[in-house]
N, C-alpha and C. Protein backbone atom coordinates (compact mmCIF):
# COMPACT_ATOMS: atom_id res chain seq x y z
N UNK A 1 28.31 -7.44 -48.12
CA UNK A 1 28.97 -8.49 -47.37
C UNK A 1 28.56 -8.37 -45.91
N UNK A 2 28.22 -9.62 -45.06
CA UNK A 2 27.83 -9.24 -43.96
C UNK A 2 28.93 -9.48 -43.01
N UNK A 3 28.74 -8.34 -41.93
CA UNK A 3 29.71 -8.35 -41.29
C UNK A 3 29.59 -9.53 -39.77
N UNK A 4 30.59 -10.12 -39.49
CA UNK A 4 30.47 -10.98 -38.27
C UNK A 4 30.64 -9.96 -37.17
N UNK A 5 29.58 -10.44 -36.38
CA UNK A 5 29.45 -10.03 -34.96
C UNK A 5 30.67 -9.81 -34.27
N UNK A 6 31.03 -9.20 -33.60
CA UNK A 6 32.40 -8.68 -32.87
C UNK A 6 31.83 -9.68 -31.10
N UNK A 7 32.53 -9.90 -30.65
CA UNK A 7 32.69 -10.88 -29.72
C UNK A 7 32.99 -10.11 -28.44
N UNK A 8 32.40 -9.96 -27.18
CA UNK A 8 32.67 -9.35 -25.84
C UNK A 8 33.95 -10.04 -25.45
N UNK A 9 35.05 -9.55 -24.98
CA UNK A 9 35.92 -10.05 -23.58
C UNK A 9 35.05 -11.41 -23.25
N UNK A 10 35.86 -12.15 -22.23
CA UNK A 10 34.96 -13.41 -21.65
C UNK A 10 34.30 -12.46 -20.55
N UNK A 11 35.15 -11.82 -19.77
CA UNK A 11 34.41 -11.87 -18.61
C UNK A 11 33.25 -10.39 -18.84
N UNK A 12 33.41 -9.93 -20.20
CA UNK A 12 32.27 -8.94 -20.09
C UNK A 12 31.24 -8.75 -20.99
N UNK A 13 30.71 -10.36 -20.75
CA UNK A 13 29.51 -10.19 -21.21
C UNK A 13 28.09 -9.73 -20.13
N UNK A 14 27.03 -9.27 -21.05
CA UNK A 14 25.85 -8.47 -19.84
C UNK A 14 25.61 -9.87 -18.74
N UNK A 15 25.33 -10.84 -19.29
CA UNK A 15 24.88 -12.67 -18.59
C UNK A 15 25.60 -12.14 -17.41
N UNK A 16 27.10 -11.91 -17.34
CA UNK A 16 28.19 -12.52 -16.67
C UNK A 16 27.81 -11.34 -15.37
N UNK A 17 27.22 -10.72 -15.85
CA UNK A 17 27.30 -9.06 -14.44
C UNK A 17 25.96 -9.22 -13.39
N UNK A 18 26.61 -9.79 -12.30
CA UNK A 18 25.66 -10.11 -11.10
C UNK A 18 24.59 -8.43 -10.97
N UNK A 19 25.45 -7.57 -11.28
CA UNK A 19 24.62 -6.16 -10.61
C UNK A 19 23.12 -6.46 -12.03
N UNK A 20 23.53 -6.39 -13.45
CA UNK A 20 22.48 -7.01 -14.47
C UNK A 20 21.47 -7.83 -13.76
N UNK A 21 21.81 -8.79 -13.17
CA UNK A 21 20.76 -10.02 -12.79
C UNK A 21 19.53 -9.33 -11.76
N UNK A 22 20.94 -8.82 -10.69
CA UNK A 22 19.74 -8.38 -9.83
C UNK A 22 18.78 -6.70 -10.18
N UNK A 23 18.82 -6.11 -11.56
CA UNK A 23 18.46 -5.25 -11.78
C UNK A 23 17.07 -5.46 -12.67
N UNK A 24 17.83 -6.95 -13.53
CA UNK A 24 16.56 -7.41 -14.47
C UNK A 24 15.56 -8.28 -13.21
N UNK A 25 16.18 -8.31 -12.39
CA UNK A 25 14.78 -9.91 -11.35
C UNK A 25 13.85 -8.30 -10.28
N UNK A 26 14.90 -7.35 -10.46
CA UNK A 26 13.84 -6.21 -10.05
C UNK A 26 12.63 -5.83 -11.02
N UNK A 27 13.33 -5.43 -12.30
CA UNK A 27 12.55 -5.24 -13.08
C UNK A 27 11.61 -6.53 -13.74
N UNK A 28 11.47 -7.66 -13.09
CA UNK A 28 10.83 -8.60 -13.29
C UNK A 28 9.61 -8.47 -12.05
N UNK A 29 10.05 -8.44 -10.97
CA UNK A 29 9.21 -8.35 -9.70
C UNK A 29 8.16 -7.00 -9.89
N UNK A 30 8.51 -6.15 -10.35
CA UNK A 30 7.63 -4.73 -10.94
C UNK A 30 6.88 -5.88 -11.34
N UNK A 31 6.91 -5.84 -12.85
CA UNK A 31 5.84 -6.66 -13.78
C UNK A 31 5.18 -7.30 -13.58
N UNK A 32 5.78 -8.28 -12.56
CA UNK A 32 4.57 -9.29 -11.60
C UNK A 32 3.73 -8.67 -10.72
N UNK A 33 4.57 -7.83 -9.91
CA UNK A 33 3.26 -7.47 -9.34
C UNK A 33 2.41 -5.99 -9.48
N UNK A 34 2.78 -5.83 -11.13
CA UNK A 34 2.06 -4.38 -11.43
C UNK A 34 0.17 -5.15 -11.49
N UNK A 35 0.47 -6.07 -12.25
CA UNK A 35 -1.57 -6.54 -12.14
C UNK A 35 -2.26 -6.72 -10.73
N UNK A 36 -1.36 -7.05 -9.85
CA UNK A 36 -1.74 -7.06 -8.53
C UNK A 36 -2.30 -5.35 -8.46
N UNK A 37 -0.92 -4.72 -8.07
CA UNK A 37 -1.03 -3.25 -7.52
C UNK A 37 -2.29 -2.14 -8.63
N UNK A 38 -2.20 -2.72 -9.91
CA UNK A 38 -3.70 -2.33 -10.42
C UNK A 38 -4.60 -2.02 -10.11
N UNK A 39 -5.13 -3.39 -9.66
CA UNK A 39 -5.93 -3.85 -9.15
C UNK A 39 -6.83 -2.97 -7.63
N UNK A 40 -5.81 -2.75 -6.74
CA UNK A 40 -6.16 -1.52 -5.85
C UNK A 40 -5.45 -0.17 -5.85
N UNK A 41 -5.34 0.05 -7.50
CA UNK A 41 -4.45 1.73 -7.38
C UNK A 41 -3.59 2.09 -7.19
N UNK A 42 -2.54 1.02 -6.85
CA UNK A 42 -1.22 1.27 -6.31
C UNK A 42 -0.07 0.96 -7.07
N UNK A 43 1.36 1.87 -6.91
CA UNK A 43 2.36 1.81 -7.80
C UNK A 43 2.82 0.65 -6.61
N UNK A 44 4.64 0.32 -7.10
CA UNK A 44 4.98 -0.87 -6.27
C UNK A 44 5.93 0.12 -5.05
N UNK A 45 6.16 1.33 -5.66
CA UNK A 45 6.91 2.29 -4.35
C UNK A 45 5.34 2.82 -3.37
N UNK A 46 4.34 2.63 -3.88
CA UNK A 46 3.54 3.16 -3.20
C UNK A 46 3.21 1.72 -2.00
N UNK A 47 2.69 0.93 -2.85
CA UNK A 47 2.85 -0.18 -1.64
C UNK A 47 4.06 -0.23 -1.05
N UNK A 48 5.16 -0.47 -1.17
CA UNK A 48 6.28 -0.99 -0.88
C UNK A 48 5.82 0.24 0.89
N UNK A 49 6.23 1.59 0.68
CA UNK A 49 5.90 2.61 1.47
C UNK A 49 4.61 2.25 2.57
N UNK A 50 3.70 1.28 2.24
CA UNK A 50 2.41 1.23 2.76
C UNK A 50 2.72 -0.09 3.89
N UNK A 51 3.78 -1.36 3.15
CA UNK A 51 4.22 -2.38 3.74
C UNK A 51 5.07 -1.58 4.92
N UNK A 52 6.03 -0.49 4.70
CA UNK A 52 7.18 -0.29 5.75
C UNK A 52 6.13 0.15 6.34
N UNK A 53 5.08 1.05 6.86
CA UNK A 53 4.13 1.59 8.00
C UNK A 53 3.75 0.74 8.81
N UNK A 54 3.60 -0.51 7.74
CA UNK A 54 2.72 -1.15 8.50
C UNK A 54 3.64 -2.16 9.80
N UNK A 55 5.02 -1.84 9.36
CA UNK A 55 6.13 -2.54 10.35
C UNK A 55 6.53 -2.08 11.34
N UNK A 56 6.24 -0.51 10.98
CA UNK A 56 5.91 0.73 12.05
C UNK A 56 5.72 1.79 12.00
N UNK A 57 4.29 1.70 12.95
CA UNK A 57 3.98 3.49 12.78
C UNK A 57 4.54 4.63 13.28
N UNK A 58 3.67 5.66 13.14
CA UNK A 58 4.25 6.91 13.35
C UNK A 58 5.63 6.98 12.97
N UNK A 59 5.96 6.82 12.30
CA UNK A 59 7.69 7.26 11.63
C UNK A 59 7.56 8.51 10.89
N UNK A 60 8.68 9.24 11.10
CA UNK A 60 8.99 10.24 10.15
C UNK A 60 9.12 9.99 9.32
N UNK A 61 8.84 11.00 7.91
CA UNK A 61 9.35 10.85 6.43
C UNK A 61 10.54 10.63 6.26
N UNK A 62 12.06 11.07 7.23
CA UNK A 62 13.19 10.70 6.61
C UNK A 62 13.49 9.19 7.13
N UNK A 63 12.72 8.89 8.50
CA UNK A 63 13.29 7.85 8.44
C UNK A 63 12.23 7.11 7.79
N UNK A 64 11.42 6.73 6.93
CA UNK A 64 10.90 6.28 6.07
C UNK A 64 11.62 5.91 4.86
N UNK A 65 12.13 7.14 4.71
CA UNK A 65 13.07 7.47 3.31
C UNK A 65 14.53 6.52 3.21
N UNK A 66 15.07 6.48 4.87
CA UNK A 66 16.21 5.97 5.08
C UNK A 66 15.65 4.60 4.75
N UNK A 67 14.63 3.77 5.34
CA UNK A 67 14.21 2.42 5.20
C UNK A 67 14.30 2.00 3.95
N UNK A 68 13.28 2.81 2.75
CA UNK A 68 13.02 2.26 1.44
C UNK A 68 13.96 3.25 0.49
N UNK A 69 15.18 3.76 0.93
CA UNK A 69 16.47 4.25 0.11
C UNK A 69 15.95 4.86 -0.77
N UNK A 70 14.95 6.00 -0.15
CA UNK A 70 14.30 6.87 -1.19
C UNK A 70 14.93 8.41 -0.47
N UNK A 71 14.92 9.41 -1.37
CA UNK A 71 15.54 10.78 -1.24
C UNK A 71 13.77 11.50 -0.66
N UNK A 72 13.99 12.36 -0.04
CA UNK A 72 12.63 13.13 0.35
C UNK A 72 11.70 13.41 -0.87
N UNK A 73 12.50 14.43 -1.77
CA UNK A 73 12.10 14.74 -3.02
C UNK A 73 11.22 13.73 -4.05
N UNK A 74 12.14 12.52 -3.54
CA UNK A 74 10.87 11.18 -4.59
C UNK A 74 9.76 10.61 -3.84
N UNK A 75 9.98 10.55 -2.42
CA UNK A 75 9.13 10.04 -1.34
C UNK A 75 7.88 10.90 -0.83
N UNK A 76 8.08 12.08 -1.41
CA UNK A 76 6.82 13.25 -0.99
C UNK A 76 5.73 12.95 -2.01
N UNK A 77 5.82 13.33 -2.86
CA UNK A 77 4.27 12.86 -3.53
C UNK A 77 3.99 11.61 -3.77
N UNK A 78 4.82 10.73 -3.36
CA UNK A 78 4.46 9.26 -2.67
C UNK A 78 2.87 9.30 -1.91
N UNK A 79 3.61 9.82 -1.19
CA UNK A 79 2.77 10.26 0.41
C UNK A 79 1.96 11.24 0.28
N UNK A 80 1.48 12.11 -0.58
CA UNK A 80 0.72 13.14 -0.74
C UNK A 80 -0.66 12.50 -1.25
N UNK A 81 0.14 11.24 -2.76
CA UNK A 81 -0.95 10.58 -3.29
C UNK A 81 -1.48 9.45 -2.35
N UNK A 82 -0.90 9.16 -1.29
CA UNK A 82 -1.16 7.61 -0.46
C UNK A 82 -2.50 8.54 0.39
N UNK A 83 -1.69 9.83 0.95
CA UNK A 83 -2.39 10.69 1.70
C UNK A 83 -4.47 11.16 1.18
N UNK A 84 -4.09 11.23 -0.26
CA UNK A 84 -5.46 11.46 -0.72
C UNK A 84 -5.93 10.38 -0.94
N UNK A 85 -5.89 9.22 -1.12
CA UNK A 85 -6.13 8.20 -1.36
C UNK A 85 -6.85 7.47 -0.27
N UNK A 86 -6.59 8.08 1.08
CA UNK A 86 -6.91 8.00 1.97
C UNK A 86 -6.39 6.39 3.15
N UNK A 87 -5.15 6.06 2.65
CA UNK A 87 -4.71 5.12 2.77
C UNK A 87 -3.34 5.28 4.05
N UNK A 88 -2.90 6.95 4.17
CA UNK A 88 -1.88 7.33 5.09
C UNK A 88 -2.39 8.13 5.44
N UNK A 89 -1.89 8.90 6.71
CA UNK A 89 -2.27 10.36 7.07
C UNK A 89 -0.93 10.90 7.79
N UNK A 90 -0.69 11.78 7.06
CA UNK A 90 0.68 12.70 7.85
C UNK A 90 -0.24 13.87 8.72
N UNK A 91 1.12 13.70 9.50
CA UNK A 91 0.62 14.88 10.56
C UNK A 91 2.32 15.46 11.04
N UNK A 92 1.78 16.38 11.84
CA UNK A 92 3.33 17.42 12.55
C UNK A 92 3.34 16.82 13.59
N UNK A 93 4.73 16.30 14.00
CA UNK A 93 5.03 15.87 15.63
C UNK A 93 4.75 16.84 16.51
N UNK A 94 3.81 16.69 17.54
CA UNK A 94 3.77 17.41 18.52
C UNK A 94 5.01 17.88 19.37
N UNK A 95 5.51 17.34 19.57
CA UNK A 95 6.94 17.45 20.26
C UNK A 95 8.11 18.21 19.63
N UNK A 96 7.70 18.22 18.07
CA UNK A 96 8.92 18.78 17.28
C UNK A 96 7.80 18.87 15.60
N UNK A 97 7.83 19.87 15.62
CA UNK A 97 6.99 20.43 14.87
C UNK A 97 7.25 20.21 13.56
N UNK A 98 8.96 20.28 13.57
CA UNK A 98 9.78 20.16 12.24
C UNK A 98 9.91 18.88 11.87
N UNK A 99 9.49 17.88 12.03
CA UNK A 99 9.00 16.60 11.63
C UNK A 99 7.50 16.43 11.41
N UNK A 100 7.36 15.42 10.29
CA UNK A 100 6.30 14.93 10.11
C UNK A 100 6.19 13.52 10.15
N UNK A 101 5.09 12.94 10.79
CA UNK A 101 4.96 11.06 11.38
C UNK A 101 3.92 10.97 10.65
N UNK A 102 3.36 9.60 9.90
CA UNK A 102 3.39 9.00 9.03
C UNK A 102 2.46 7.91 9.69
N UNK A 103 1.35 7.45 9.04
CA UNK A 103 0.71 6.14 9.42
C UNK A 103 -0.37 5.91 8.86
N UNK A 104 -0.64 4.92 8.90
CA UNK A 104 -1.50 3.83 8.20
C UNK A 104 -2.93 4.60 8.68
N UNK A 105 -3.98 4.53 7.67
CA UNK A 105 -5.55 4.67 8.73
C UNK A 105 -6.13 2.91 8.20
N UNK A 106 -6.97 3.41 9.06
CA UNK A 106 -7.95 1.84 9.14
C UNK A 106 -8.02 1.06 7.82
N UNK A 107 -8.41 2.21 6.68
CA UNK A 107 -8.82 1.59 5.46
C UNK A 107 -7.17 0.81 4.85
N UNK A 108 -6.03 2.09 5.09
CA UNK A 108 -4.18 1.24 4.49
C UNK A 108 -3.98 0.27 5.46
N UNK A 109 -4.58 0.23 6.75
CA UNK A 109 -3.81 -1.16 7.18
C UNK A 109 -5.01 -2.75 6.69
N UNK A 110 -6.08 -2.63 6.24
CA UNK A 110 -6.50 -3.43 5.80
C UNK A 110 -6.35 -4.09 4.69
N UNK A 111 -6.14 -2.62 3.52
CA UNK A 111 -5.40 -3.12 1.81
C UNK A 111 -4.09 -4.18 2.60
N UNK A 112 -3.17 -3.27 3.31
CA UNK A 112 -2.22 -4.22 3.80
C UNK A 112 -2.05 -5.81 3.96
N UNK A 113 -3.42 -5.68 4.75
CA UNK A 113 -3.83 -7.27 5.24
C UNK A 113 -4.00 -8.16 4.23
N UNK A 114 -4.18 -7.60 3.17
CA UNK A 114 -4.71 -8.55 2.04
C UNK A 114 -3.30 -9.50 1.39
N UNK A 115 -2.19 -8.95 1.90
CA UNK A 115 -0.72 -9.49 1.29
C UNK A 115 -0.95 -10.21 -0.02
N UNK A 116 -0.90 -8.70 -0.86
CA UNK A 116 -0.68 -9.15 -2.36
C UNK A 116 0.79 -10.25 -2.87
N UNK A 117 1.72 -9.97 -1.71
CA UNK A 117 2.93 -10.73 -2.25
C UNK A 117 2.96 -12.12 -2.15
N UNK A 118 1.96 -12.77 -0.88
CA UNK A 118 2.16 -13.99 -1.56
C UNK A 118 1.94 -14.75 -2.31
N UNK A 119 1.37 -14.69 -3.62
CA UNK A 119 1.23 -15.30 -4.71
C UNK A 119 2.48 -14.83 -5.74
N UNK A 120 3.32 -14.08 -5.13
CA UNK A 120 4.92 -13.85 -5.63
C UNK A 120 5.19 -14.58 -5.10
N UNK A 121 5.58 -14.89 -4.12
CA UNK A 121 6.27 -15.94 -3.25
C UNK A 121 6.97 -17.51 -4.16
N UNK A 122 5.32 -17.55 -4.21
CA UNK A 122 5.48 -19.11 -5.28
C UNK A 122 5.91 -18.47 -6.63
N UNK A 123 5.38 -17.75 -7.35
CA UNK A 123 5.84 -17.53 -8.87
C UNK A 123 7.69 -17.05 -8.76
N UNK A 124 8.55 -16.99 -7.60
CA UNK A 124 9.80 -17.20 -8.22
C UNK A 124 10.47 -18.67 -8.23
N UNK A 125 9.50 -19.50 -8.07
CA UNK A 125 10.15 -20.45 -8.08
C UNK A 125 11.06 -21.11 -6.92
N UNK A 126 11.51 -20.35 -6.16
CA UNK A 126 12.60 -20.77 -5.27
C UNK A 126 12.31 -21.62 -3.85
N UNK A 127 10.67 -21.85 -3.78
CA UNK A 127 10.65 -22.43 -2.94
C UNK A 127 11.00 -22.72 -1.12
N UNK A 128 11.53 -23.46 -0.76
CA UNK A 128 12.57 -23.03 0.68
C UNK A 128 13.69 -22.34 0.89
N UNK A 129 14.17 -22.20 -0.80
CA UNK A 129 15.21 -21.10 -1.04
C UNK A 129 15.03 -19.83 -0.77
N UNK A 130 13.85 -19.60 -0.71
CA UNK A 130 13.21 -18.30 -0.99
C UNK A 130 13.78 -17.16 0.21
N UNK A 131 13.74 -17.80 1.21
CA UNK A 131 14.24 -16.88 2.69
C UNK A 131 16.25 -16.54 2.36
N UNK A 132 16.63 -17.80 2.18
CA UNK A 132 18.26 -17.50 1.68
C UNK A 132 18.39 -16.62 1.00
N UNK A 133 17.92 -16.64 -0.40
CA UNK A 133 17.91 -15.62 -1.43
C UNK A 133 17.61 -14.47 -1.03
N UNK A 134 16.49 -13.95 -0.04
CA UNK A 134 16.13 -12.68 0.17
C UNK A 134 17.44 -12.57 0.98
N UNK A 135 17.82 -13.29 2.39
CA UNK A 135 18.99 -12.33 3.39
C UNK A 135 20.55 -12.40 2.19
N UNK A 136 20.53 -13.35 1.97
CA UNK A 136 21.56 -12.78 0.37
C UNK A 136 21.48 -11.53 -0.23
N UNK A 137 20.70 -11.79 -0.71
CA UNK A 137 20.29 -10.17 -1.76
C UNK A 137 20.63 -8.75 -0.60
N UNK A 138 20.01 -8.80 0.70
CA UNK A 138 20.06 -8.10 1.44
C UNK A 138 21.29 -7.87 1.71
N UNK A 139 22.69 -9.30 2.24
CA UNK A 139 23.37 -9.08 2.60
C UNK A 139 24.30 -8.19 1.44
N UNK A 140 24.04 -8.37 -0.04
CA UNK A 140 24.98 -7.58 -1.10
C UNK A 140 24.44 -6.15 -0.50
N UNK A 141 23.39 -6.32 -0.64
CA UNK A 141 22.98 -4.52 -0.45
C UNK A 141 23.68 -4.01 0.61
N UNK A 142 23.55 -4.33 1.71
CA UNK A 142 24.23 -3.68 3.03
C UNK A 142 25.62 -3.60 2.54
N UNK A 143 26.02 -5.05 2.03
CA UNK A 143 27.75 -4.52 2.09
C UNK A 143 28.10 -3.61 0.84
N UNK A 144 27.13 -3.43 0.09
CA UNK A 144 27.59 -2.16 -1.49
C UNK A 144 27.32 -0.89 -0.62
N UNK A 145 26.23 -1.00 0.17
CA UNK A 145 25.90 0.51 1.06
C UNK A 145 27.15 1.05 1.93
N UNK A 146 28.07 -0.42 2.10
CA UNK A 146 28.98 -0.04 3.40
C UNK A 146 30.47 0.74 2.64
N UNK A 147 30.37 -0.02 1.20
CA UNK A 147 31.35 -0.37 0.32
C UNK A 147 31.29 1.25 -0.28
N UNK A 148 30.19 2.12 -0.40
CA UNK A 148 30.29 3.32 -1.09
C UNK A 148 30.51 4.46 0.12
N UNK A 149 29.82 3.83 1.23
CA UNK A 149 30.04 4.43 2.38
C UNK A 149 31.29 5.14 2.99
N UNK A 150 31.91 4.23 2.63
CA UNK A 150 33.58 4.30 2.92
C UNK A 150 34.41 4.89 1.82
N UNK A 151 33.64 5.42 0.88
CA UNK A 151 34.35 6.35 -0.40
C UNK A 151 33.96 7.79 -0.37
N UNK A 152 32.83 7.87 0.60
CA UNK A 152 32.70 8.94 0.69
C UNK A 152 33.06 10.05 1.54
């Protein structure tokens, strides 16, 4: 005898969970632009890391880390592989030894130049929406950052 499907709550179905949406349109944005990042060797944390340099140099690794909400531990062989790749070059702050600054060489700020993302741009569809949606998305993030912030 077959059994009928058991039925979610209304309000808890997966559809209904905003954090779902924006986890699957992440894991959608990977996929799109994994044939891109192929293409010149690169993961999407490795670009992503290559885009923040290029917004500014010489930064330290933590505040690197603070930018793209990465822990040191995941962000180091980031940068080790960007480093051989010949696309970053770390060095020791002169001034403070116990830091390390971070930057683009000639060859990463040119991959840069090539802005693989805008042919994302158009493939979400959103058009003039497109700027709303991003400071949206942004604005959830800041206020979940502020929202755990305050629990801790």
């Amino acid at each position: 005898m077959a059994r009928s499907p058991k039925t979610a709550p209304k309000g808890r179905k997966l559809s209904n969970f905003l954090c779902f949406a924006v986890y699957s349109a992440n894991l959608a944005f990977g996929r799109a632009y994994k044939p891109l990042l192929d293409k010149v060797g690169l993961t999407y944390t490795q670009y992503i890391a290559m885009v923040a340099l290029s917004d500014e140099d010489e930064v330290t690794v933590s505040a690197l880390g603070e930018k793209l909400f990465l822990e040191s531990n995941t962000l180091t062989p980031i940068l080790k592989k960007l480093e051989q790749t010949g696309y970053i070059k770390r060095y020791r702050d002169p001034a403070d030894e116990r830091q390390v600054r971070l930057s683009l060489t000639p060859v990463g700020r040119k991959l840069i130049e090539q802005d693989l993302s805008v042919s994302l741009v158009e493939a979400t569809g959103l058009g003039d929406e497109f700027p709303v949606v991003q400071q949206t998305v942004s604005r959830l993030r800041d206020n979940l950052l502020r929202a755990t912030k305050a629990d801790d």
